[in-house]
Protein backbone atom coordinates (compact mmCIF):
# COMPACT_ATOMS: atom_id res chain seq x y z
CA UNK A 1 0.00 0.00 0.00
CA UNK A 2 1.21 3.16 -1.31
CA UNK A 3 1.66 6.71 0.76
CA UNK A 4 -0.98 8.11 -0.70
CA UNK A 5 -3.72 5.10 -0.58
CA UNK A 6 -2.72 4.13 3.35
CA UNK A 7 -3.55 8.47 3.93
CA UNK A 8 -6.94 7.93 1.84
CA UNK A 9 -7.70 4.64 4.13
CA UNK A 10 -7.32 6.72 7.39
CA UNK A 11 -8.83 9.75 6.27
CA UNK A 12 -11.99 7.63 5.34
CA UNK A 13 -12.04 5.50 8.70
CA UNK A 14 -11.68 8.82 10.61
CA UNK A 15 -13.99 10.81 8.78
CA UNK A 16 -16.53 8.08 9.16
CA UNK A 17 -16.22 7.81 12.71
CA UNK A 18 -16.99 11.60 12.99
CA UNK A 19 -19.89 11.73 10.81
CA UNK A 20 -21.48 8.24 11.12
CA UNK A 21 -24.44 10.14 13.13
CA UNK A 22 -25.36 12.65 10.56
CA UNK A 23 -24.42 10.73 7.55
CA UNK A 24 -26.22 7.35 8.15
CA UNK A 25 -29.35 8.65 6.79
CA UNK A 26 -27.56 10.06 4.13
CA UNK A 27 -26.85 8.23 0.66
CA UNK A 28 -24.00 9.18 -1.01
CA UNK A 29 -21.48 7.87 -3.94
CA UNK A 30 -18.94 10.21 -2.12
CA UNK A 31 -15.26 9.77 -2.09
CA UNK A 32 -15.71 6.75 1.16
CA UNK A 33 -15.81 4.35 -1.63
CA UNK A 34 -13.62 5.61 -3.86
CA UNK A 35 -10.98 3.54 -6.06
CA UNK A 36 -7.94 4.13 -4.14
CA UNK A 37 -6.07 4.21 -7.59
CA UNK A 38 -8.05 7.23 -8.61
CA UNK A 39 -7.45 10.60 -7.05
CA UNK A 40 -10.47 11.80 -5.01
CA UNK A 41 -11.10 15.61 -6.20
CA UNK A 42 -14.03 17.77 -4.73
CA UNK A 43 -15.27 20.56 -7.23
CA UNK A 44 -17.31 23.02 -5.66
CA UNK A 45 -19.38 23.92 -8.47
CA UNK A 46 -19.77 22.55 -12.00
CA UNK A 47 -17.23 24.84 -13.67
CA UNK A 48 -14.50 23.38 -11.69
CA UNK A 49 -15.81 19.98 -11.92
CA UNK A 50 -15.48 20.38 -15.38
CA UNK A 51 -11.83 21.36 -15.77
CA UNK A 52 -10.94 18.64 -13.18
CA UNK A 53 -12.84 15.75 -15.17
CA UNK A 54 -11.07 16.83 -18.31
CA UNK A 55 -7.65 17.15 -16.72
CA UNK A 56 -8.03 14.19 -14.87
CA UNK A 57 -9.65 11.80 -16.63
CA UNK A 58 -9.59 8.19 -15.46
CA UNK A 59 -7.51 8.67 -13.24
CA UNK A 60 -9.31 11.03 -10.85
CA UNK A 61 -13.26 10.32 -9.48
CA UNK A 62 -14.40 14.11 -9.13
CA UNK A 63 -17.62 14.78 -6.88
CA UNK A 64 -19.31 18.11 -7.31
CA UNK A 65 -21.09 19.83 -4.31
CA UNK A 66 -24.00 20.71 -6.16
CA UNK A 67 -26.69 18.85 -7.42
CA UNK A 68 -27.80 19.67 -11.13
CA UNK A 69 -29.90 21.80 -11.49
CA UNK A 70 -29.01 23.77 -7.93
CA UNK A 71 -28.08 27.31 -7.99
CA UNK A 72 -24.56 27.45 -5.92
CA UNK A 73 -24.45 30.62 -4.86
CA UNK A 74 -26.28 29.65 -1.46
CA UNK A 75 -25.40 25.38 -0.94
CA UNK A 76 -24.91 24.39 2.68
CA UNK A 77 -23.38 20.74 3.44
CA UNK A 78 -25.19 18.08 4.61
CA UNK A 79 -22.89 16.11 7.10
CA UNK A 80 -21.91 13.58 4.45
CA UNK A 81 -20.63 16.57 1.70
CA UNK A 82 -18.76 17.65 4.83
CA UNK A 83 -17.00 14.12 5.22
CA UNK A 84 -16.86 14.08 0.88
CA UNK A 85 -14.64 17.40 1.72
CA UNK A 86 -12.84 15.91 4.73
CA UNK A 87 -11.95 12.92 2.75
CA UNK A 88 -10.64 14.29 -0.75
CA UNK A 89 -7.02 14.48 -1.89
CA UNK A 90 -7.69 17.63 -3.37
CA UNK A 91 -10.46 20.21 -3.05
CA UNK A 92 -11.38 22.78 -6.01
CA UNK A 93 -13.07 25.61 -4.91
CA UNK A 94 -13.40 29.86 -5.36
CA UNK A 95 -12.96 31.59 -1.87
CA UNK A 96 -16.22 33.79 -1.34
CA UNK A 97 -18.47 32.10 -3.79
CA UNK A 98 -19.67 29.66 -1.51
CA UNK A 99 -19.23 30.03 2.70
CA UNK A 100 -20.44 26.39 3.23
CA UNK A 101 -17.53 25.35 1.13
CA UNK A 102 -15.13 28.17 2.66
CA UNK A 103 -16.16 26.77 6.45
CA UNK A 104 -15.72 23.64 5.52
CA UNK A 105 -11.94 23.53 3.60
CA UNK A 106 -10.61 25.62 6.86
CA UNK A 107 -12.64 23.26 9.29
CA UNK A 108 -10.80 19.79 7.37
CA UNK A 109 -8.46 20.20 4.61
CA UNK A 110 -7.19 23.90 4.26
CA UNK A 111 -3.59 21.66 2.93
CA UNK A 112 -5.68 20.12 0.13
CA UNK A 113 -7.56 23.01 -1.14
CA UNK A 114 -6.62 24.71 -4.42
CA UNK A 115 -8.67 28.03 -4.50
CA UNK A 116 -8.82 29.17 -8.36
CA UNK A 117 -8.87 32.75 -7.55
CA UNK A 118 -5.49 32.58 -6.27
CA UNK A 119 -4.49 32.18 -10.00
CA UNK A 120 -5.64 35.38 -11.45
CA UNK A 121 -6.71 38.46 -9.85
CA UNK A 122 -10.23 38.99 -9.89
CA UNK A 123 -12.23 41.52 -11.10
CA UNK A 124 -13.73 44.00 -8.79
CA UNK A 125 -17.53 43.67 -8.59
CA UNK A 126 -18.27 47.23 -9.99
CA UNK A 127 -15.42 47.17 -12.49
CA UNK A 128 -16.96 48.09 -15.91
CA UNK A 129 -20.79 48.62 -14.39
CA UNK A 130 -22.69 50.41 -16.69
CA UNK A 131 -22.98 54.55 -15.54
CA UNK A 132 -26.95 56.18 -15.44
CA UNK A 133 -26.84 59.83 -16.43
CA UNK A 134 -26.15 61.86 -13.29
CA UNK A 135 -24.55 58.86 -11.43
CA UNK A 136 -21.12 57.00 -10.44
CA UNK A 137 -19.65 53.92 -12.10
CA UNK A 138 -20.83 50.91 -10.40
CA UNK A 139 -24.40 52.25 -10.81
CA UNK A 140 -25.43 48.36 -11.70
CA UNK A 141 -25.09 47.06 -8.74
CA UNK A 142 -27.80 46.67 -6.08
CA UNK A 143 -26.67 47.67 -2.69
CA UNK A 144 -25.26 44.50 -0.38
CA UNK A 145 -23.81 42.59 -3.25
CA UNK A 146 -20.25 44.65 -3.62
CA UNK A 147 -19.67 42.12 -0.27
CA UNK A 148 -19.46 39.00 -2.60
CA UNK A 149 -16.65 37.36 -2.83
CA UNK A 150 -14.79 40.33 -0.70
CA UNK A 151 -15.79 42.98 -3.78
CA UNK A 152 -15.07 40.62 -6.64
CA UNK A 153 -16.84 39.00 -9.36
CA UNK A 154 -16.46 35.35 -9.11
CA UNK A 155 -17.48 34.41 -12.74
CA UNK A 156 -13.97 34.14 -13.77
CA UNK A 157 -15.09 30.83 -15.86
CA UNK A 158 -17.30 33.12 -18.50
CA UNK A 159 -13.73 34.28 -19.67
CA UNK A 160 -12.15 30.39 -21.47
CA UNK A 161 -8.72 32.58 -21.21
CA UNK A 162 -8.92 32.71 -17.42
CA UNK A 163 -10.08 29.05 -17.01
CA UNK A 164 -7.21 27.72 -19.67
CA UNK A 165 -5.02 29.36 -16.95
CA UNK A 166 -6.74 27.82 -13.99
CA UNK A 167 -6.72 24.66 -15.66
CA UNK A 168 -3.03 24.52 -16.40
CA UNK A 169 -2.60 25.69 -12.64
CA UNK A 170 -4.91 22.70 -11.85
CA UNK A 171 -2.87 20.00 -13.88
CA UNK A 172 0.39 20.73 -11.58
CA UNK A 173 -1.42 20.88 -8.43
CA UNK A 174 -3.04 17.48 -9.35
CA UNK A 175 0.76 16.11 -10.61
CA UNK A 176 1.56 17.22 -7.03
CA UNK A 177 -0.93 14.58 -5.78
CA UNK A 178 -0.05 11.86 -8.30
CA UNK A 179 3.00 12.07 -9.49
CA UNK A 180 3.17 9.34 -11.59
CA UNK A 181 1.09 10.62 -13.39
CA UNK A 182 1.44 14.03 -13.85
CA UNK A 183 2.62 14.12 -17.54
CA UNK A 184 -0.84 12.85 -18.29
CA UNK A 185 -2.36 15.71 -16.62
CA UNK A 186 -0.47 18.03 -18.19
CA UNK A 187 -1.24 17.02 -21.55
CA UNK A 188 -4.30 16.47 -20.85
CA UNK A 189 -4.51 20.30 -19.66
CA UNK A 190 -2.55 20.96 -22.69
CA UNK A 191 -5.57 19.50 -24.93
CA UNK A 192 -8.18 21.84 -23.01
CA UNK A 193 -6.00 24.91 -23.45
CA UNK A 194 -6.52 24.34 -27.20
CA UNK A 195 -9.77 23.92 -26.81
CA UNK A 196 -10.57 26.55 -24.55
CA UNK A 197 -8.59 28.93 -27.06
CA UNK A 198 -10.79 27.83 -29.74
CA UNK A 199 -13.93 28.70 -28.21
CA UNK A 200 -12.24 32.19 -27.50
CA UNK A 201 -11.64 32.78 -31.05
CA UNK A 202 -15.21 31.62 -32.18
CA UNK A 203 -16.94 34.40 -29.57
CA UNK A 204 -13.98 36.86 -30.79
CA UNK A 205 -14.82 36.51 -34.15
CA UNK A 206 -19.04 36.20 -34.04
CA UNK A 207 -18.62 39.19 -31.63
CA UNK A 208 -16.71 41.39 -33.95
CA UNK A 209 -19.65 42.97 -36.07
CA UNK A 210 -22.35 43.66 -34.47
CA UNK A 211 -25.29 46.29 -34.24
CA UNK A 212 -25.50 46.63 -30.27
CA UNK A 213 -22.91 45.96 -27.57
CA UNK A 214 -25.09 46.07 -24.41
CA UNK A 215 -26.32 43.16 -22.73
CA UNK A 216 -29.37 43.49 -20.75
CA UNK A 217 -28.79 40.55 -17.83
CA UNK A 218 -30.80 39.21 -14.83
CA UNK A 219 -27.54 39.51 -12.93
CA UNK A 220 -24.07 41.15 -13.19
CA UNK A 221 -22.78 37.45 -13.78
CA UNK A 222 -21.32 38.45 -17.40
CA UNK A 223 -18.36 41.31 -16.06
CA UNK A 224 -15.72 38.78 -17.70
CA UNK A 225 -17.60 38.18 -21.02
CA UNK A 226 -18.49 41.36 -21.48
CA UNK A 227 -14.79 42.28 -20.48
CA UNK A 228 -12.87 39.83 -22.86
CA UNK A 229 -15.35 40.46 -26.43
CA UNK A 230 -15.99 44.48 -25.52
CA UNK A 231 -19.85 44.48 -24.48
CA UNK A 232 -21.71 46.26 -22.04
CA UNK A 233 -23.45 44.71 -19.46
CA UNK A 234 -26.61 46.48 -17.91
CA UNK A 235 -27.34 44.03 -15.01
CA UNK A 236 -31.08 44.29 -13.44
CA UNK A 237 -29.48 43.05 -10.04
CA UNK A 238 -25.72 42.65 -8.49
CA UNK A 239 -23.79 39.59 -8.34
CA UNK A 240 -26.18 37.81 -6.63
CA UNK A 241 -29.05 35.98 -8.84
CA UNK A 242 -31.73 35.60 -6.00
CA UNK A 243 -32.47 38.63 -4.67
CA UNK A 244 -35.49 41.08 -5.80
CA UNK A 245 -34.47 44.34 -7.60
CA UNK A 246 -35.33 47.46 -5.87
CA UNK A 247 -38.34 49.31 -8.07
CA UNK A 248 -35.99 52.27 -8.99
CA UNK A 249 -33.47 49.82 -10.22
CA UNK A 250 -36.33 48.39 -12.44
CA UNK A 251 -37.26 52.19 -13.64
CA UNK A 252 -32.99 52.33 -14.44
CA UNK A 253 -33.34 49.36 -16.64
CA UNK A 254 -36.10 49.67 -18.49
CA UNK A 255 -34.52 53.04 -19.68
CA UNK A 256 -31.86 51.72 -20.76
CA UNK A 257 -33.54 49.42 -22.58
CA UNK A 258 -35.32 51.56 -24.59
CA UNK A 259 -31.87 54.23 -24.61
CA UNK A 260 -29.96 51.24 -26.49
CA UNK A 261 -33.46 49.63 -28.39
CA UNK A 262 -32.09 46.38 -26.29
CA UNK A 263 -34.33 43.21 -28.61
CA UNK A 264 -33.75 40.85 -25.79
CA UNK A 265 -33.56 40.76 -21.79
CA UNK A 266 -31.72 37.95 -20.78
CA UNK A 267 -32.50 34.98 -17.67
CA UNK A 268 -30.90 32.64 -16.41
CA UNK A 269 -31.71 28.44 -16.63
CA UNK A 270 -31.62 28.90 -12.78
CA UNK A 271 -33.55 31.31 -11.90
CA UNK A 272 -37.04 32.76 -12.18
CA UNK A 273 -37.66 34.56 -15.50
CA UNK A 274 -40.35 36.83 -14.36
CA UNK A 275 -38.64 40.18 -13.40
CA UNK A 276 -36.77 39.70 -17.13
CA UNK A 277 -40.40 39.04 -18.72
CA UNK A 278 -41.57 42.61 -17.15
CA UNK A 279 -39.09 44.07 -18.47
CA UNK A 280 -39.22 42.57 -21.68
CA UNK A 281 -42.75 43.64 -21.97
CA UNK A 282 -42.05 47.30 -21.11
CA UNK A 283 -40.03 47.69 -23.57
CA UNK A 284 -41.58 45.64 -26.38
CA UNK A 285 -38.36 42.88 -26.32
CA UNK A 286 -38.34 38.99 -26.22
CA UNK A 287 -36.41 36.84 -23.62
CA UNK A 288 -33.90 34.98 -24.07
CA UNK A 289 -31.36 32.62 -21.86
CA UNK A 290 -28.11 33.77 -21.16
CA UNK A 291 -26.47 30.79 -19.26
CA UNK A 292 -24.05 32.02 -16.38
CA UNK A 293 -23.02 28.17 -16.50
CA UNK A 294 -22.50 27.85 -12.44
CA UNK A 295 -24.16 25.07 -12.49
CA UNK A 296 -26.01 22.56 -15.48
CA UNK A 297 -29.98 21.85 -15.85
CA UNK A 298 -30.60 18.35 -14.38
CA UNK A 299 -30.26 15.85 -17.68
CA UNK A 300 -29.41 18.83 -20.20
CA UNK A 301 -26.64 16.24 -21.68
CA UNK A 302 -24.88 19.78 -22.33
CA UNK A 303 -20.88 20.31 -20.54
CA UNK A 304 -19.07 24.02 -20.37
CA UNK A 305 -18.32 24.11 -23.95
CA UNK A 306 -21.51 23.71 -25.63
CA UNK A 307 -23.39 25.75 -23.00
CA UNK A 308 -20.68 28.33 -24.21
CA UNK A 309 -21.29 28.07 -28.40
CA UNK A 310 -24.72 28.41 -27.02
CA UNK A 311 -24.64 31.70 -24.87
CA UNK A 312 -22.49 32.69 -28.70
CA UNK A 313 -25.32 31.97 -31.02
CA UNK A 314 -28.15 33.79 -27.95
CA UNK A 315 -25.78 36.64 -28.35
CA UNK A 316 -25.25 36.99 -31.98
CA UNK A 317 -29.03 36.94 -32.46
CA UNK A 318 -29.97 39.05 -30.12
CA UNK A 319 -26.87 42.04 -30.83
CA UNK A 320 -27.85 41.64 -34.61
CA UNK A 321 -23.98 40.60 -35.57
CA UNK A 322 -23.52 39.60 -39.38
C-alpha cells in the first residue's frame, strides 16, 4: 500500500467515525468508496468539476457539491458533503463564492484546497458597471452585493482565457498529488488549453460585427464576457441571482432598454424569469437565456463548452452581428 492510498484509508475510517451520526441517513457515492487508484477531487461547483474531469480523466473520481440543477451561490453541506470534503485528496473551490464550502476547507483540509482565484486576480464587482446619467460607475449594482466574494466577481469561468489558466494551474497541483502521473495531466490540460482557445476565437470573431454591444442581464454574472469580447453589461441586479431588484433599479433598466433599443432581456436556466419578462414587456423585447453556467440543468446532456457556443449563437441573435 502506497503513501498516498494508506492516507486515503485513514482519512476515510476517521472521517466516518466523525460523521457516522449525521451521515447514516444520508446516501451518497462520495469519495468513502472511492478507487484508491483514482485521485479523489471535490469541485465546488460545475465549472470546476469540469476542468478537473477533463484534466483528470480516469484517473481522478471528481464529486461536485452541487446537485444539477441547484443554484450554488447559497449550498450548505449536509454532514456527508462535509465528510466528501474531509476525505478528498484535493479540493477545487473559489474563496467567497460559496461560505459552506469556505467553512468547511478551513474546518478539514485547508492543505488540500486549491482556490482558483489565487491564480488570477479577480475583477472588482463594480469594475466596468454600466454609468446612469447623473450617477457613479458601479451604478449596476444593487446595494449588499459589492460584499461578494470580498468585492469581486467570481465568474472568472465566463472568460475560457482565465479558465485555460486555472486549468493549467490545476494540472500541476493534481501532478503534485499523483506524481506518476502528472505528464498525463499536463497534456491532458494541454488538450483543453486548445480547446478553450478555440472557443475564445469563435466568440472573438461572431462578436466582432455587431449592431448593439449592451447586454441586458438578470444579474451582473457576465463582467468577464463582457470584459474579454468588448460588451456592455446592464445588469437588473448585483452579483447575486436571488435577490429582488429594488423598483428604482427596475425604472434604471427599463430606460436603458429603450436608450440602447435592447431586442432581448436575458434569464438565467436557474432562476425565475419573471422580473426579465416585465421588463421585456415594457419595452416591447423577447427573452432569451443567457447561461451564467454555475451550475447545469438536471439531464441537459450539455458540458461548459456547448453551454458556451450556445450563450455565442443567444448573443449573436440578439446584438444583430452579421
Amino acid at each position: 500500500m502506497n503513501n498516498r492510498t494508506a492516507s486515503r484509508v485513514l482519512a476515510a475510517a476517521t472521517t466516518a467515525l466523525l460523521t457516522l451520526g449525521g451521515a447514516a441517513a444520508c446516501s451518497t457515492d462520495g469519495p468513502a468508496g472511492a478507487d484508491p487508484q483514482r485521485v479523489d477531487v471535490v469541485a465546488a461547483f460545475y465549472p470546476l468539476q469540469f476542468i478537473a474531469e477533463r484534466i483528470g480523466g480516469d484517473a481522478v473520481r471528481v464529486t461536485n457539491l452541487v446537485k444539477p440543477g441547484a443554484e450554488p451561490h447559497d449550498l450548505e453541506l449536509n454532514p456527508s458533503q462535509v465528510g466528501e470534503v474531509s476525505e478528498a485528496e484535493l479540493i477545487v473551490y473559489l474563496k467567497g463564492f460559496q461560505p459552506a464550502v469556505d467553512e468547511a476547507i478551513e474546518q478539514n483540509a485547508a492543505d488540500r484546497a486549491f482556490d482558483v482565484a489565487t491564480v488570477q486576480p479577480l475583477r472588482d464587482a463594480t469594475a466596468g458597471a454600466h454609468e446612469h446619467e447623473g450617477e457613479g460607475a458601479g451604478a449596476t449594482e444593487e446595494p449588499g452585493h459589492e460584499e461578494e466574494s470580498g468585492g469581486k466577481d467570481p465568474h472568472l469561468w465566463l472568460d475560457p482565457t482565465r479558465l485555460a489558466t486555472v486549468a493549467d494551474q490545476l494540472a500541476e497541483r493534481l501532478g503534485k498529488v499523483d506524481p506518476d502521473r502528472a505528464a498525463d495531466f499536463t497534456s491532458r490540460a494541454r488538450a483543453l488549453h486548445a480547446d478553450l482557445e478555440k472557443l475564445d476565437g469563435e466568440y472573438a470573431t461572431g462578436l466582432t460585427t455587431c449592431q448593439r454591444r449592451e447586454i441586458v442581464t438578470s444579474h451582473t454574472a457576465f463582467g468577464y464576457l463582457a470584459e474579454r469580447y468588448r460588451l456592455e453589461q446592464v445588469g437588473i441586479t448585483g452579483l447575486s441571482p436571488d435577490v429582488e431588484p429594488s423598483p428604482q433599479r427596475l425604472a434604471e433598466v427599463i430606460e436603458e432598454a429603450r436608450e440602447h433599443k435592447a431586442t432581448t432581456i436575458f434569464f438565467e436556466t436557474l432562476v425565475s424569469p419573471k422580473v426579465a419578462e416585465t421588463i421585456a414587456g415594457q419595452v416591447g423585447a423577447r427573452t432569451a437565456v443567457l447561461d451564467p453556467i454555475e451550475g447545469l440543468a438536471d439531464g441537459s446532456g450539455s458540458d461548459y463548452l456547448s453551454v458556451m457556443r450556445t450563450n455565442l449563437q443567444t448573443l449573436r441573435t440578439a446584438l444583430g452581428c452579421s
